[in-house]
PDB file of N, CA and C in Angstrom:
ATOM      1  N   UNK A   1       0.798  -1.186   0.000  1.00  0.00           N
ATOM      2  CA  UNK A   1       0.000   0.000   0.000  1.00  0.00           C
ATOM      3  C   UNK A   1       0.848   1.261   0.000  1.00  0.00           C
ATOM      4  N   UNK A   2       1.823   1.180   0.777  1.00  0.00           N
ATOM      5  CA  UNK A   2       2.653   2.770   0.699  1.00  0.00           C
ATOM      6  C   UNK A   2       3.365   2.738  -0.748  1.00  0.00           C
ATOM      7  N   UNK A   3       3.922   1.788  -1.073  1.00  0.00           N
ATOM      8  CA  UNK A   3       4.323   1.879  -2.533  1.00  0.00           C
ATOM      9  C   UNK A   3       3.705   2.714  -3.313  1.00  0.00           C
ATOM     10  N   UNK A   4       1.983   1.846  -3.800  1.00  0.00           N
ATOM     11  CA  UNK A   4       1.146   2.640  -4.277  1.00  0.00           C
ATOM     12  C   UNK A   4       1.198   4.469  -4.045  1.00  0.00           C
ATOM     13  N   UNK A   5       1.237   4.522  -2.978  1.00  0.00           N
ATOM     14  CA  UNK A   5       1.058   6.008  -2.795  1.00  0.00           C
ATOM     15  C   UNK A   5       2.172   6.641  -2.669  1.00  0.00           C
ATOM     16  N   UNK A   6       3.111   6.057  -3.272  1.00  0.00           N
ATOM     17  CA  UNK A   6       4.745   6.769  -3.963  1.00  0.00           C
ATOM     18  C   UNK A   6       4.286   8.186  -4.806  1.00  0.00           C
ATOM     19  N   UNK A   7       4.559   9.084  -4.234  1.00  0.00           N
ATOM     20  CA  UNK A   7       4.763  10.804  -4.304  1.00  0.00           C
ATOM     21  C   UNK A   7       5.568  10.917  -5.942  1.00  0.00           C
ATOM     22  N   UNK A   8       6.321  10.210  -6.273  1.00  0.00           N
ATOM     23  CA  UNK A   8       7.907  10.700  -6.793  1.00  0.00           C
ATOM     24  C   UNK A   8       8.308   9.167  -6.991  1.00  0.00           C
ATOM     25  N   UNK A   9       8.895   9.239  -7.828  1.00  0.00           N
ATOM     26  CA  UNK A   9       9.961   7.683  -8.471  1.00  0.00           C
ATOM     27  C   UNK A   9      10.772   7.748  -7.250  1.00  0.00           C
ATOM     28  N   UNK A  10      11.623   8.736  -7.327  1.00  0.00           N
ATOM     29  CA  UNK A  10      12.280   8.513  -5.329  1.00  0.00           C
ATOM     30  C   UNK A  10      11.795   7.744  -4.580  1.00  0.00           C
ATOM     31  N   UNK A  11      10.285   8.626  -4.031  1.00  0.00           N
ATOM     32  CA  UNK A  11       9.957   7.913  -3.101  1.00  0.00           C
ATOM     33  C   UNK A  11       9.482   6.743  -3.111  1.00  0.00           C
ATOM     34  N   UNK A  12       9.052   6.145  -4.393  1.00  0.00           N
ATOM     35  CA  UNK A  12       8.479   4.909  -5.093  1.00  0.00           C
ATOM     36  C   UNK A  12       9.893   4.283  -4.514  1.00  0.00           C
ATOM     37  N   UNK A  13      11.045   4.170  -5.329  1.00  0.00           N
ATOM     38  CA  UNK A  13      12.353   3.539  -5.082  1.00  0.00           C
ATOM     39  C   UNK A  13      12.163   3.077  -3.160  1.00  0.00           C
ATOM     40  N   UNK A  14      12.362   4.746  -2.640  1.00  0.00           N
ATOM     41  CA  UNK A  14      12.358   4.574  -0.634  1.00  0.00           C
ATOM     42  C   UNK A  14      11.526   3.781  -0.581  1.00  0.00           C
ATOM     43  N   UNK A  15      10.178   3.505  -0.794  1.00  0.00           N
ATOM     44  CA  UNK A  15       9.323   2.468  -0.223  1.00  0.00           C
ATOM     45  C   UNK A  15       9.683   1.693  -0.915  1.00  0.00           C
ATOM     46  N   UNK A  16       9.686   0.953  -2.071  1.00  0.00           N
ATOM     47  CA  UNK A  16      10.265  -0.405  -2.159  1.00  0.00           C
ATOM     48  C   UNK A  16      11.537  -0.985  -1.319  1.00  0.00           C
ATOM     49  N   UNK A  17      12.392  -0.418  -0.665  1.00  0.00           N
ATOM     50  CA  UNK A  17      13.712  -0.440  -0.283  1.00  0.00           C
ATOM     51  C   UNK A  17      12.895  -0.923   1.345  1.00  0.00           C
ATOM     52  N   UNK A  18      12.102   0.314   1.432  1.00  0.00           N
ATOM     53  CA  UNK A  18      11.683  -0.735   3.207  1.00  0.00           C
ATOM     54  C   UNK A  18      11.050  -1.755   3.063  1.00  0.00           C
ATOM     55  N   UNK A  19      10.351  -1.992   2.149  1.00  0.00           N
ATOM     56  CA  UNK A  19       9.716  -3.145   1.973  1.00  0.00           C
ATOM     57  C   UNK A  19      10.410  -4.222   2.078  1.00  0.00           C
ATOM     58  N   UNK A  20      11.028  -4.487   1.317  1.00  0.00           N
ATOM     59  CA  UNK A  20      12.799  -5.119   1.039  1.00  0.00           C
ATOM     60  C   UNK A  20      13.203  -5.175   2.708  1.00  0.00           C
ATOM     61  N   UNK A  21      13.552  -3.675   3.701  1.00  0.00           N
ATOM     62  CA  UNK A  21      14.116  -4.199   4.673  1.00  0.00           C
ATOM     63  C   UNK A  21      13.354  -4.962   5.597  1.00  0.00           C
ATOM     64  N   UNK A  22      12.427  -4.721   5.387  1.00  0.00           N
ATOM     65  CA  UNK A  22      10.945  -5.975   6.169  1.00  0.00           C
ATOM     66  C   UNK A  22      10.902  -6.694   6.477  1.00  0.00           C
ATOM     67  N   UNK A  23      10.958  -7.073   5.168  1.00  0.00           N
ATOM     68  CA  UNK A  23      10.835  -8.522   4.183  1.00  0.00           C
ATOM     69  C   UNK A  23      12.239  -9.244   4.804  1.00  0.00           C
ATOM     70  N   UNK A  24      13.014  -8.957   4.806  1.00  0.00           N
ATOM     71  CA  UNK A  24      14.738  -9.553   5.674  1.00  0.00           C
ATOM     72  C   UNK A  24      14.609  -9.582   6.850  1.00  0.00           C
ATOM     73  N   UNK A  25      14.094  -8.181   7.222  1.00  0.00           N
ATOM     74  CA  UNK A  25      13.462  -8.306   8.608  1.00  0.00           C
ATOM     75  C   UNK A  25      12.901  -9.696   9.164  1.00  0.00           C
ATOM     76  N   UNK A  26      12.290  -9.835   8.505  1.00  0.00           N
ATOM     77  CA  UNK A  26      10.919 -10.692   8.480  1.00  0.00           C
ATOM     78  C   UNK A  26      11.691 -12.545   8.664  1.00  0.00           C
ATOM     79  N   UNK A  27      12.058 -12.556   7.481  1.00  0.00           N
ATOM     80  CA  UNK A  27      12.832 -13.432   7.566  1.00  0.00           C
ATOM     81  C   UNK A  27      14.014 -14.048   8.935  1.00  0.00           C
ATOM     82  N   UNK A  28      14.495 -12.927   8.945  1.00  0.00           N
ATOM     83  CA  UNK A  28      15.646 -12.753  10.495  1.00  0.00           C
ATOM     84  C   UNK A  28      14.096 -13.669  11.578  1.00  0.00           C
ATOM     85  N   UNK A  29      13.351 -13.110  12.194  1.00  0.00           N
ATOM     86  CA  UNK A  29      12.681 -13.292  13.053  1.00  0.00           C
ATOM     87  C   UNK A  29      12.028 -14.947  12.492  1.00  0.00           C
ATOM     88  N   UNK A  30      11.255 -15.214  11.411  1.00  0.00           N
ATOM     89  CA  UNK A  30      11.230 -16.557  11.432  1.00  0.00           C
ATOM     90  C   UNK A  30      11.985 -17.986  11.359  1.00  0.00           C
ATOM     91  N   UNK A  31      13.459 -17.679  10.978  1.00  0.00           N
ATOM     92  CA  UNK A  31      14.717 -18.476  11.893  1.00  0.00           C
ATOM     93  C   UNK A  31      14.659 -18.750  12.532  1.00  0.00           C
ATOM     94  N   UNK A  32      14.778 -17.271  13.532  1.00  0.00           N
ATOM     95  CA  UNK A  32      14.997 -17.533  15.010  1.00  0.00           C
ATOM     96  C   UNK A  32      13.826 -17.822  15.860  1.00  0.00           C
ATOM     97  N   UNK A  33      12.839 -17.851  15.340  1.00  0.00           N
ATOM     98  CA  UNK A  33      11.475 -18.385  15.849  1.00  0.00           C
ATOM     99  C   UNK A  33      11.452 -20.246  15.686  1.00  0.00           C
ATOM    100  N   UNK A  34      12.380 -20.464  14.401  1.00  0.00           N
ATOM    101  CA  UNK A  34      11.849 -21.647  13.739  1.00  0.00           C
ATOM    102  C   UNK A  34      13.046 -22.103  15.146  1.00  0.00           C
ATOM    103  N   UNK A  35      14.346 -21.805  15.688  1.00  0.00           N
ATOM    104  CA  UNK A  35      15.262 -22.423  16.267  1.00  0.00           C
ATOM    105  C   UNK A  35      14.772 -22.564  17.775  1.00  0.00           C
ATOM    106  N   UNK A  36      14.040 -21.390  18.115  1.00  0.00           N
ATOM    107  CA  UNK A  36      13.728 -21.924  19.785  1.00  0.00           C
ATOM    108  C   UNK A  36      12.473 -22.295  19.629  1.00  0.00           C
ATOM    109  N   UNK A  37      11.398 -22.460  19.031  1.00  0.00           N
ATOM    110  CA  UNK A  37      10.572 -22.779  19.313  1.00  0.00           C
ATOM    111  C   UNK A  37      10.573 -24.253  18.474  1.00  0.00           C
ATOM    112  N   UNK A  38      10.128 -25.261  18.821  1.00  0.00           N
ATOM    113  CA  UNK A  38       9.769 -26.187  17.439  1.00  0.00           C
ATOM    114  C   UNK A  38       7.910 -26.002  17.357  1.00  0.00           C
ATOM    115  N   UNK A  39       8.363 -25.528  16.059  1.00  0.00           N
ATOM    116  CA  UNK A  39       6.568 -24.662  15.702  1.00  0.00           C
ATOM    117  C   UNK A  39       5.619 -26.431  15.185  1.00  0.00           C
ATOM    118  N   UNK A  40       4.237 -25.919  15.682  1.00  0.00           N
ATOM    119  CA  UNK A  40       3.752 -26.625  15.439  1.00  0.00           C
ATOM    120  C   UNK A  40       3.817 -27.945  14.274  1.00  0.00           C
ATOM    121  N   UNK A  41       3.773 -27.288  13.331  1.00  0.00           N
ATOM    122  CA  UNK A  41       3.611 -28.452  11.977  1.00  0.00           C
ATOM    123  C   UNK A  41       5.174 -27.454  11.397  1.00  0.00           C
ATOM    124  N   UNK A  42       5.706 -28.081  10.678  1.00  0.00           N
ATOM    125  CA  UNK A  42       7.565 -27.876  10.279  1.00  0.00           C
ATOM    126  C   UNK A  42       7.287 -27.232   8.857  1.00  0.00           C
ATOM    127  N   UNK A  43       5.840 -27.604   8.409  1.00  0.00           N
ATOM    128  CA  UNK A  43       5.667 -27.272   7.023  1.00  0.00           C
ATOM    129  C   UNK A  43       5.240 -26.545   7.037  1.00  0.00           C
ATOM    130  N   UNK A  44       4.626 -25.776   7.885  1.00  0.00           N
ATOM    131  CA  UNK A  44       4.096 -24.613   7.830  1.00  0.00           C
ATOM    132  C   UNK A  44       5.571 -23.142   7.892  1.00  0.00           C
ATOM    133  N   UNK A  45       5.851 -23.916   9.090  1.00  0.00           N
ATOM    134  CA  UNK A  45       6.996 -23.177   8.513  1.00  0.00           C
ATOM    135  C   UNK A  45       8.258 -22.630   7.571  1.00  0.00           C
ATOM    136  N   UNK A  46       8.226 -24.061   6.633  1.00  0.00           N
ATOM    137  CA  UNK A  46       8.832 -23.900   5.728  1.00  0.00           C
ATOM    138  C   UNK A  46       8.331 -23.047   4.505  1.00  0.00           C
ATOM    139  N   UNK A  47       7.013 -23.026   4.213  1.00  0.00           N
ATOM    140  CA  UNK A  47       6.297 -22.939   3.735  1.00  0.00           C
ATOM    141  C   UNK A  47       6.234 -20.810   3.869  1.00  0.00           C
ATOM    142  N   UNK A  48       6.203 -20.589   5.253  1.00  0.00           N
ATOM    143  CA  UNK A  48       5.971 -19.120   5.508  1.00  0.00           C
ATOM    144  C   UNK A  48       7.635 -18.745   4.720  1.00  0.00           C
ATOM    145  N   UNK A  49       8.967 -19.508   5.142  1.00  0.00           N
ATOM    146  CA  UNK A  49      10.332 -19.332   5.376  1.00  0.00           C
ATOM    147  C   UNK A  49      10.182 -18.864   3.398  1.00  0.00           C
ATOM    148  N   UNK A  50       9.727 -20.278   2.987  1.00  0.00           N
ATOM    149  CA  UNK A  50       9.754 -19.905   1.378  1.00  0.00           C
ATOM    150  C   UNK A  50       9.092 -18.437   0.810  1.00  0.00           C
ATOM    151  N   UNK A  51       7.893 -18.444   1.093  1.00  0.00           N
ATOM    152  CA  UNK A  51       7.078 -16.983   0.906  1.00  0.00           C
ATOM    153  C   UNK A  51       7.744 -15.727   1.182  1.00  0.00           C
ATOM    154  N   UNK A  52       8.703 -15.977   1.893  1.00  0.00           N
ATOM    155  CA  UNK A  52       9.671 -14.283   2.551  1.00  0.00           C
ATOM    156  C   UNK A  52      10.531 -14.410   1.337  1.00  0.00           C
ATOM    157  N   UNK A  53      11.552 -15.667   1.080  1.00  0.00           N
ATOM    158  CA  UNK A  53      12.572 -15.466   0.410  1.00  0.00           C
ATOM    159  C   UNK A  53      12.243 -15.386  -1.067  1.00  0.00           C
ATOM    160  N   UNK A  54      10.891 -16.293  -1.332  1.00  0.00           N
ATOM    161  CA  UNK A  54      10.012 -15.543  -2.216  1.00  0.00           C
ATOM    162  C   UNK A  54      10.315 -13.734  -2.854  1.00  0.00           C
ATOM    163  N   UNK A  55       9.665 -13.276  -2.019  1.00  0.00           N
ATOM    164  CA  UNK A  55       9.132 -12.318  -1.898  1.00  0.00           C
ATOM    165  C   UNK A  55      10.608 -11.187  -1.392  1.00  0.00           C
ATOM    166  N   UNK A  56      11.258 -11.366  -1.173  1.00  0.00           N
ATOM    167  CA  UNK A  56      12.582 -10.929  -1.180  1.00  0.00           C
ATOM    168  C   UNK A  56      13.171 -10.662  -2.300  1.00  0.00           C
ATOM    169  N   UNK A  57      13.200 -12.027  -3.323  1.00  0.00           N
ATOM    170  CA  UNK A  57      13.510 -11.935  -4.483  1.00  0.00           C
ATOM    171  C   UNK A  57      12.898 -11.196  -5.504  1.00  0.00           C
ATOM    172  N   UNK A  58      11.681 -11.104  -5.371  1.00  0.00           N
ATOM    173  CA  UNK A  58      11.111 -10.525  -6.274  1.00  0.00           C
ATOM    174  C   UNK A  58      10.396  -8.618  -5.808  1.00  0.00           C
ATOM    175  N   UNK A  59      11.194  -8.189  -4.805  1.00  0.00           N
ATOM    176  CA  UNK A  59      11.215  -6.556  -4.270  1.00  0.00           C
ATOM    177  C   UNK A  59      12.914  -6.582  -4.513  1.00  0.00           C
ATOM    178  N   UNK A  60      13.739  -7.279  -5.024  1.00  0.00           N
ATOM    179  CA  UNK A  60      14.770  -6.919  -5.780  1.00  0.00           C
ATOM    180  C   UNK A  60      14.979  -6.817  -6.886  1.00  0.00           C
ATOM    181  N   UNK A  61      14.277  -7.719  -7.106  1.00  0.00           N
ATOM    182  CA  UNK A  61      13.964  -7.512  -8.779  1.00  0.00           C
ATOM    183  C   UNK A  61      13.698  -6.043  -9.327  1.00  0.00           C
ATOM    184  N   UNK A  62      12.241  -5.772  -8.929  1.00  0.00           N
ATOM    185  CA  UNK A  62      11.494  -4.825  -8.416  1.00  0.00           C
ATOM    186  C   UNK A  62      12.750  -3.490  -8.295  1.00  0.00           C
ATOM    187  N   UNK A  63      13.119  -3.219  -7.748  1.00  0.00           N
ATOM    188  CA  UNK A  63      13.893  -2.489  -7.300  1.00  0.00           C
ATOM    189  C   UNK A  63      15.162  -2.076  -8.082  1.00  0.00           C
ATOM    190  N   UNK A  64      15.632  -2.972  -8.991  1.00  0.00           N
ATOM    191  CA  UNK A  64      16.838  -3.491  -9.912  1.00  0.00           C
ATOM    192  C   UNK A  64      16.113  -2.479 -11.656  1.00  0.00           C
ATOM    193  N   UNK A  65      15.204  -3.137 -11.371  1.00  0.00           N
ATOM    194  CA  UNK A  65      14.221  -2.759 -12.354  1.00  0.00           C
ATOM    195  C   UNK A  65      13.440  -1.082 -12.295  1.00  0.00           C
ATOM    196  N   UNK A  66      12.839  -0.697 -11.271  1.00  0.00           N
ATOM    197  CA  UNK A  66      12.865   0.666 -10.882  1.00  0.00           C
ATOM    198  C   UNK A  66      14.061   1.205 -11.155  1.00  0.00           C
ATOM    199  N   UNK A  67      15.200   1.083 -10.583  1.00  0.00           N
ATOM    200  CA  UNK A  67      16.379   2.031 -10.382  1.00  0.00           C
ATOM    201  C   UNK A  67      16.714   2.222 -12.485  1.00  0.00           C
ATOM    202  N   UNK A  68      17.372   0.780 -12.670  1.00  0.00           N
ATOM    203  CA  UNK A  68      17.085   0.826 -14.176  1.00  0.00           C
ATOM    204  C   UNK A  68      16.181   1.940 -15.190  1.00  0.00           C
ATOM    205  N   UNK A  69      15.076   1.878 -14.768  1.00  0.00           N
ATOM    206  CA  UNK A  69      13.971   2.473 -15.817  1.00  0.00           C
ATOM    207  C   UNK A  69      14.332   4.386 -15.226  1.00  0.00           C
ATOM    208  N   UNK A  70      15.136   4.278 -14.013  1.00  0.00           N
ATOM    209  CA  UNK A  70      15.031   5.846 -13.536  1.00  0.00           C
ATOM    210  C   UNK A  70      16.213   6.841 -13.902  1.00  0.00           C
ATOM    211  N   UNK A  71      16.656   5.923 -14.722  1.00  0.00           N
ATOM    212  CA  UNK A  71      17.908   6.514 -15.748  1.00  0.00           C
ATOM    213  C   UNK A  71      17.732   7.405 -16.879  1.00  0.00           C
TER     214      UNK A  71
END
């Protein structure tokens, strides 16, 4: 949603970039969730683990691609 409401290719770029740090963010915390806790079902977690790095990959893309086109 904040993407969407990117002001400026800048600020389009800044919000994709936090998104991105989130998203790693994000990732960091379900590791270390997956290491002390043993989460219910293993597939579920693998499953969330895939969707981040997913989704990581493709707000770099994203981003690779923005910066590109802002030339």
């Amino acid at each position: 949603g904040e993407v969407e409401a990117a002001e400026s290719r800048r600020d389009f770029l800044h919000k994709l970039r936090i998104c991105l740090k989130e998203l790693r963010e994000t990732k960091r915390w379900l590791r270390l969730v997956g290491r002390v806790k043993k989460l219910g079902s293993p597939a579920n977690f693998v499953t969330c683990l895939n969707e981040v790095e997913e989704l990581i990959r493709i707000f770099v893309a994203s981003i690779r691609t923005a910066e590109k086109n802002a030339r």
